[in-house]
Protein backbone atom coordinates (compact mmCIF):
# COMPACT_ATOMS: atom_id res chain seq x y z
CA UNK A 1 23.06 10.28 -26.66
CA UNK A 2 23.96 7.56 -24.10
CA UNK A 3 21.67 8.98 -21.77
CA UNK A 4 19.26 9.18 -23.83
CA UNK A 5 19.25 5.28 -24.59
CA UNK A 6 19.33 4.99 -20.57
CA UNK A 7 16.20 6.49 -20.03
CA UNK A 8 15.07 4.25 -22.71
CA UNK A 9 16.72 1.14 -21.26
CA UNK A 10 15.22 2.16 -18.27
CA UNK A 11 11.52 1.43 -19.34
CA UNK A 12 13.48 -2.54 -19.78
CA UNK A 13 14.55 -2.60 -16.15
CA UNK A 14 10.54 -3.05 -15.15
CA UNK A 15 9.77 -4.99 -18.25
CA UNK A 16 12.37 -7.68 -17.27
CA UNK A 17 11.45 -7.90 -13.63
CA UNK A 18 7.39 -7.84 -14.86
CA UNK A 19 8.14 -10.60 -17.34
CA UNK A 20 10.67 -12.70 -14.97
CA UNK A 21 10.41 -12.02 -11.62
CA UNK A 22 14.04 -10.84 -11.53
CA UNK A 23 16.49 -9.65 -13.42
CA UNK A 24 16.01 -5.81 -12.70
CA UNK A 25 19.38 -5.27 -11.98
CA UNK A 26 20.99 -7.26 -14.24
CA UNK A 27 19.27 -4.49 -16.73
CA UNK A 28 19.78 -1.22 -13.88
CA UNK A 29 23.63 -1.67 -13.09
CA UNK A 30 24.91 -1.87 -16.67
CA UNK A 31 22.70 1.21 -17.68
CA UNK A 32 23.69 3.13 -14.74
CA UNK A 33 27.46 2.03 -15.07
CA UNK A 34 27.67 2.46 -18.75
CA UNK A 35 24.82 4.94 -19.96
CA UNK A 36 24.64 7.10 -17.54
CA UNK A 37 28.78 6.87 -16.48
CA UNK A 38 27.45 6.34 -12.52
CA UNK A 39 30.31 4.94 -10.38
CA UNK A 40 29.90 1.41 -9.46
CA UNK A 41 29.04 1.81 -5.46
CA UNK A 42 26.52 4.63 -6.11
CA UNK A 43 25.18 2.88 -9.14
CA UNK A 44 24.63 -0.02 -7.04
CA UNK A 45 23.05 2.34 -4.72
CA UNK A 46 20.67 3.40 -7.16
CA UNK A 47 20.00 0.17 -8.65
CA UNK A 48 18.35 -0.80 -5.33
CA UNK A 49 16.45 1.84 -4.99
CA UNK A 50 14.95 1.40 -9.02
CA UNK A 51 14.65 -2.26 -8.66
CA UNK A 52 13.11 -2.03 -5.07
CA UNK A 53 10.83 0.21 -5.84
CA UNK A 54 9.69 -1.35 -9.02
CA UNK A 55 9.27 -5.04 -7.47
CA UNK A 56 6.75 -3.54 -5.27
CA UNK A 57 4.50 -2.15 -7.55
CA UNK A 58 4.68 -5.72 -9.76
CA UNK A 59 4.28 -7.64 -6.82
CA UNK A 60 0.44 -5.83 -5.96
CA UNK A 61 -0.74 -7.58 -9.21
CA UNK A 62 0.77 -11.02 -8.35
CA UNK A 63 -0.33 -11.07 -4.86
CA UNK A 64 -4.04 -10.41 -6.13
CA UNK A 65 -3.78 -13.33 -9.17
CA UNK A 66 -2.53 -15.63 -6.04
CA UNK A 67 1.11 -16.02 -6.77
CA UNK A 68 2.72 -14.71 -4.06
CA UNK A 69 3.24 -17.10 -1.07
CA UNK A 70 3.49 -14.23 1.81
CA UNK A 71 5.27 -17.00 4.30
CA UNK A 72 8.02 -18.02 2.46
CA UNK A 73 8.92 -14.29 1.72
CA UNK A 74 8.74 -13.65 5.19
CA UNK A 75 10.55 -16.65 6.11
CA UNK A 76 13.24 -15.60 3.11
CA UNK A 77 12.97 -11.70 3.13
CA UNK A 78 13.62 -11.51 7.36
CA UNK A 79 16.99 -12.69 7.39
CA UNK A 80 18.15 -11.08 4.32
CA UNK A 81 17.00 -7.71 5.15
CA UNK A 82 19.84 -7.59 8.48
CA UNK A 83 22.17 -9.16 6.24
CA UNK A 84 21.34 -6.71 3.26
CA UNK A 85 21.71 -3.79 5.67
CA UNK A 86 24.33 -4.77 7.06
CA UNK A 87 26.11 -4.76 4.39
CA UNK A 88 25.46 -1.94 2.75
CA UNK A 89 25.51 0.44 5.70
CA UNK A 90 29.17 -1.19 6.63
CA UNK A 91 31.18 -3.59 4.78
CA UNK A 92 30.41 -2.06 0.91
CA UNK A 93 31.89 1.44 2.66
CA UNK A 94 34.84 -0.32 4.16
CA UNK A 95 35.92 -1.83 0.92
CA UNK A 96 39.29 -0.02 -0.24
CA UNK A 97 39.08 1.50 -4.11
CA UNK A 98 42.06 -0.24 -4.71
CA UNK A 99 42.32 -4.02 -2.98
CA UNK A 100 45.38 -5.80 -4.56
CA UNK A 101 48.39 -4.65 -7.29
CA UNK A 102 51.14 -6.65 -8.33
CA UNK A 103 53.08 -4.98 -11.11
CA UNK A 104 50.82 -4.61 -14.13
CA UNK A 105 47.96 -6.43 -12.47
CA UNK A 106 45.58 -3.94 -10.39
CA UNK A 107 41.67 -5.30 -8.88
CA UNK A 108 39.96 -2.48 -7.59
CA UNK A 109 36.74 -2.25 -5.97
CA UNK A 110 34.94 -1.68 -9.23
CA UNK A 111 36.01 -4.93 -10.86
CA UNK A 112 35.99 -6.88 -7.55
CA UNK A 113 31.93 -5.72 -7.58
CA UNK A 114 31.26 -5.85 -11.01
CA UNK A 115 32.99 -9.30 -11.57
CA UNK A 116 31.25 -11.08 -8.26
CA UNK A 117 28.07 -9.82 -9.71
CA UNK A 118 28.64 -11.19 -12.84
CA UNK A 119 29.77 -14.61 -11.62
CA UNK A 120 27.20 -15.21 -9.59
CA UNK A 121 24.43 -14.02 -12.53
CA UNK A 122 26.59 -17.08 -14.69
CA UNK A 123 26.24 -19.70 -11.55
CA UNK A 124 22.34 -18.50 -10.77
CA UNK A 125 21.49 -19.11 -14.85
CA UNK A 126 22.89 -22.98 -15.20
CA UNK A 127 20.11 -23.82 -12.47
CA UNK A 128 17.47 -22.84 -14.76
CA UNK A 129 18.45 -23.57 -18.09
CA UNK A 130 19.20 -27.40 -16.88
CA UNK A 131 15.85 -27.52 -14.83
CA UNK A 132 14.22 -28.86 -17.42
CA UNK A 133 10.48 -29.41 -15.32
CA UNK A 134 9.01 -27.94 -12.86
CA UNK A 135 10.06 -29.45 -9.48
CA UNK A 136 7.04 -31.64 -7.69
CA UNK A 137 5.50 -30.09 -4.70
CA UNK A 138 4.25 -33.48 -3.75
CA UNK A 139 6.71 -33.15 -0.64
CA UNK A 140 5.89 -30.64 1.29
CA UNK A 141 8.66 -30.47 4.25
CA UNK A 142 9.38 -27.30 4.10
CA UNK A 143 13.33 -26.49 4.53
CA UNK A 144 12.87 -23.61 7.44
CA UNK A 145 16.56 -23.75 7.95
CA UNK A 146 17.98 -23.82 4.72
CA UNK A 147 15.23 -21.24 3.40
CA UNK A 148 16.49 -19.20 6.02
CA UNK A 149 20.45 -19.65 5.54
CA UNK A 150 19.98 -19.06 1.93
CA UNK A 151 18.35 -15.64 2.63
CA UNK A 152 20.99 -14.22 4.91
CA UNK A 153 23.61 -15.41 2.17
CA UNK A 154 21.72 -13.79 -0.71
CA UNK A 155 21.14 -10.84 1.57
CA UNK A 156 24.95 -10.30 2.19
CA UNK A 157 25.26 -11.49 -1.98
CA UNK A 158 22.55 -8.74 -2.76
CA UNK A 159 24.09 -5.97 -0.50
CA UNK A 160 27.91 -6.78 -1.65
CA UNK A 161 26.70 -5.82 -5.74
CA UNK A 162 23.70 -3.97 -5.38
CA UNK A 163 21.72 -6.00 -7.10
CA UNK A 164 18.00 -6.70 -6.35
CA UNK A 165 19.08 -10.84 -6.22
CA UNK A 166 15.78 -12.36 -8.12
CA UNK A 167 18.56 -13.65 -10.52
CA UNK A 168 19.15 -15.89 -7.29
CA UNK A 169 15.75 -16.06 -5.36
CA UNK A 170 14.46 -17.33 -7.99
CA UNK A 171 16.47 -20.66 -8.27
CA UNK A 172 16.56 -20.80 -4.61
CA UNK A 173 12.87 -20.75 -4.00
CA UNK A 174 12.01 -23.22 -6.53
CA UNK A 175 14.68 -25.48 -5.62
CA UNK A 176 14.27 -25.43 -1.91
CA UNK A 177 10.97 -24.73 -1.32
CA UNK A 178 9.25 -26.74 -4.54
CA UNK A 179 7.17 -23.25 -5.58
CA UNK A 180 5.71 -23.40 -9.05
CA UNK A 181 7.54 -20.99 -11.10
CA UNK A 182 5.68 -18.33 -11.62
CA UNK A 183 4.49 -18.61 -7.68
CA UNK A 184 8.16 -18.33 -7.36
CA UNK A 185 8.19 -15.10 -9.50
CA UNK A 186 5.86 -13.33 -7.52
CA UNK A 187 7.47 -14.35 -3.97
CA UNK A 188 10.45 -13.17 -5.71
CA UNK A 189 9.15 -9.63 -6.17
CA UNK A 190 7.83 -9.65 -3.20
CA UNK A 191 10.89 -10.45 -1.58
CA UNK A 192 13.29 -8.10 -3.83
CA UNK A 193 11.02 -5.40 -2.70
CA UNK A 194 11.69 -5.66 0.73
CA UNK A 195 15.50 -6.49 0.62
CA UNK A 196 16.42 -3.67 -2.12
CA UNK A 197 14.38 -0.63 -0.08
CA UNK A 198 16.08 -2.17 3.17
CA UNK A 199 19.52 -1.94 1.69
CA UNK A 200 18.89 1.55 0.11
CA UNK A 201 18.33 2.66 3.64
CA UNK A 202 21.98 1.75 4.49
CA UNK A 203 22.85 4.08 1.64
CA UNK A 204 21.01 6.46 2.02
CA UNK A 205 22.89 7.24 5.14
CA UNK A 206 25.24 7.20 3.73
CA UNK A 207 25.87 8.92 0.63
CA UNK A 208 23.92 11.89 -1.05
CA UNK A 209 21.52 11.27 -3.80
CA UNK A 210 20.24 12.55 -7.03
CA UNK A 211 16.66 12.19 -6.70
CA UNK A 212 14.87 13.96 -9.62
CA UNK A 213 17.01 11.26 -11.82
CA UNK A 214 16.33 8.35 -9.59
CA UNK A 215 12.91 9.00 -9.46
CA UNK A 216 12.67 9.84 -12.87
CA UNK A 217 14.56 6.35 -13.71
CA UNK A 218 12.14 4.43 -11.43
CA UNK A 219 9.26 5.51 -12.82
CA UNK A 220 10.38 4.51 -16.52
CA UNK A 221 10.83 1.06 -14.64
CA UNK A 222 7.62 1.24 -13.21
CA UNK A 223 6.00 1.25 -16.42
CA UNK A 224 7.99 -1.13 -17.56
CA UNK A 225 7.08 -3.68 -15.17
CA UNK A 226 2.90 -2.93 -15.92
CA UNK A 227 3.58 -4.15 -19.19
CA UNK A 228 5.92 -7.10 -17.97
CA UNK A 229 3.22 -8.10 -16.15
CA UNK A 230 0.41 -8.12 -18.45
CA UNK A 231 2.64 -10.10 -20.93
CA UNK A 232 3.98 -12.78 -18.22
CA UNK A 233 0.48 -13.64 -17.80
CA UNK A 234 0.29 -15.35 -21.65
CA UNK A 235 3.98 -16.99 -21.37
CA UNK A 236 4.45 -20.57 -19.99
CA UNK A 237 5.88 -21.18 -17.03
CA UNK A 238 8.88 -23.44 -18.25
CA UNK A 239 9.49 -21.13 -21.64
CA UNK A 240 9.87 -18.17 -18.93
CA UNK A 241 12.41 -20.72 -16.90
CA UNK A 242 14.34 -20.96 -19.98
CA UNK A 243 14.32 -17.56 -21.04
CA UNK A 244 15.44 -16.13 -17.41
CA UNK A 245 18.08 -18.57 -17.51
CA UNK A 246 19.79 -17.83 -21.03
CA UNK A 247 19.06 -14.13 -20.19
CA UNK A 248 20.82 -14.05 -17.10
CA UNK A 249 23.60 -15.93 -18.62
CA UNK A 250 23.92 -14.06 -21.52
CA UNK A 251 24.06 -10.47 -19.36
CA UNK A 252 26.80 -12.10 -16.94
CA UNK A 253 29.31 -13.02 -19.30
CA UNK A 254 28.88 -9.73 -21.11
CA UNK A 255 29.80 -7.75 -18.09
CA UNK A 256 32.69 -10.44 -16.91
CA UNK A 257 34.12 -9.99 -20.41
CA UNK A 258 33.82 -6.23 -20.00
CA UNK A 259 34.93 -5.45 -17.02
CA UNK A 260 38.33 -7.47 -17.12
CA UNK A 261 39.10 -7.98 -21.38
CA UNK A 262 37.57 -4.77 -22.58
CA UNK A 263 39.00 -1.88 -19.64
């Protein structure tokens, strides 16, 4: 029955991303975790791959309505994709199953993942929900550097959970680089795209996979995100802001909750 509602859920994962620009994983990892009973690392794994290849098919229709800005991906996606990989192929491995235990209290790699990711989904969602407007683009000095830094440190971020990261592109390119929203949306799947494939190569050397139910997941998502797309078209910019934000919020204290109240 629970997989059932996770093939379901799936069709959400594309929905979110086509609607938001992110979010993808904040849908994939819980499914995969708690649907489908997928250990954290290779759910992770997975996620990247869904995600990844779901972006990319949203971002062809952005790119052609003129909201994708193909320089500041570049100038975002480069760095994170060695950081991404990076991680993935080395540190994520390296990570013991069982990192500190004193007495009663035990944190294992699963809740040391699971809780980052859901921190840093709380931290990425008070960004939006207080940016009330959208930011001018009067100024436009370009932060090269801190575009850049920002990307390697979301690409280690992205690589460390598994998670796809538009949750935290998003606020980053419309706060440093002064991108209308939904510009920032498409960039965003442009950019998720790239680093979630990249990083699924470091697993993919990683570990085996089970691809008639990862491609079988994916394309669930991929229909999802047709129909995102079509509706983020009729949505306002700073309704979609708001709605991302509480979203993201909502989904990260959930799992935080979960993960160290609820085992």
């Amino acid at each position: 029955m629970s997989e059932l509602i996770g093939y379901i859920a799936s069709i959400c994962i594309g929905l979110i991303l086509g609607i938001l620009g992110g979010g993808g994983s904040i849908l994939s990892i819980p499914i995969l975790v708690y649907l489908f009973h997928i250990e954290p690392v290779m759910a992770s794994a997975y996620s990247l791959f869904i995600v990844g290849m779901t972006s990319l098919v949203g971002a062809i229709p952005k790119y052609k309505d003129h909201l994708v800005n193909i320089r500041t991906g570049l100038l975002f996606g480069i760095p994170s994709i060695v950081s991404i990989f990076a991680t993935r192929k080395w540190i994520v491995p390296a990570i013991p199953d069982v990192i500190v235990q004193f007495d009663s209290f035990i944190l294992t790699k699963r809740i040391l993942l699971l809780g980052l990711f859901a921190v840093l989904m709380i931290l990425a969602s008070i960004s939006m929900i207080r940016n009330k407007r959208e930011i001018s683009t009067d100024d436009h000095r370009f932060r090269t550097i801190l575009v850049m830094v920002e990307g390697i440190l979301i690409g280690f971020l992205t690589g460390l959970v598994g998670a796809g990261g538009g949750f935290l592109i998003i606020p980053a390119l419309v706060l440093l680089t002064g991108l209308p929203f939904k510009t920032a949306v498409g960039t965003s799947l442009f950019i998720i795209a790239i680093n979630s494939l990249t990083g699924f190569l470091g697993d993919l050397l990683n570990y085996p996979m089970h691809w008639s139910f990862l491609l079988s997941v994916t394309a669930l998502a991929v229909i999802g995100i047709l129909i995102g797309n079509t509706f983020s078209r009729k949505i306002p910019a700073a309704r979609l802001r708001k709605i991302f934000g509480w979203f993201v919020l909502v989904m990260g204290c959930w799992i935080l909750i979960r993960e160290t109240l609820l085992a």
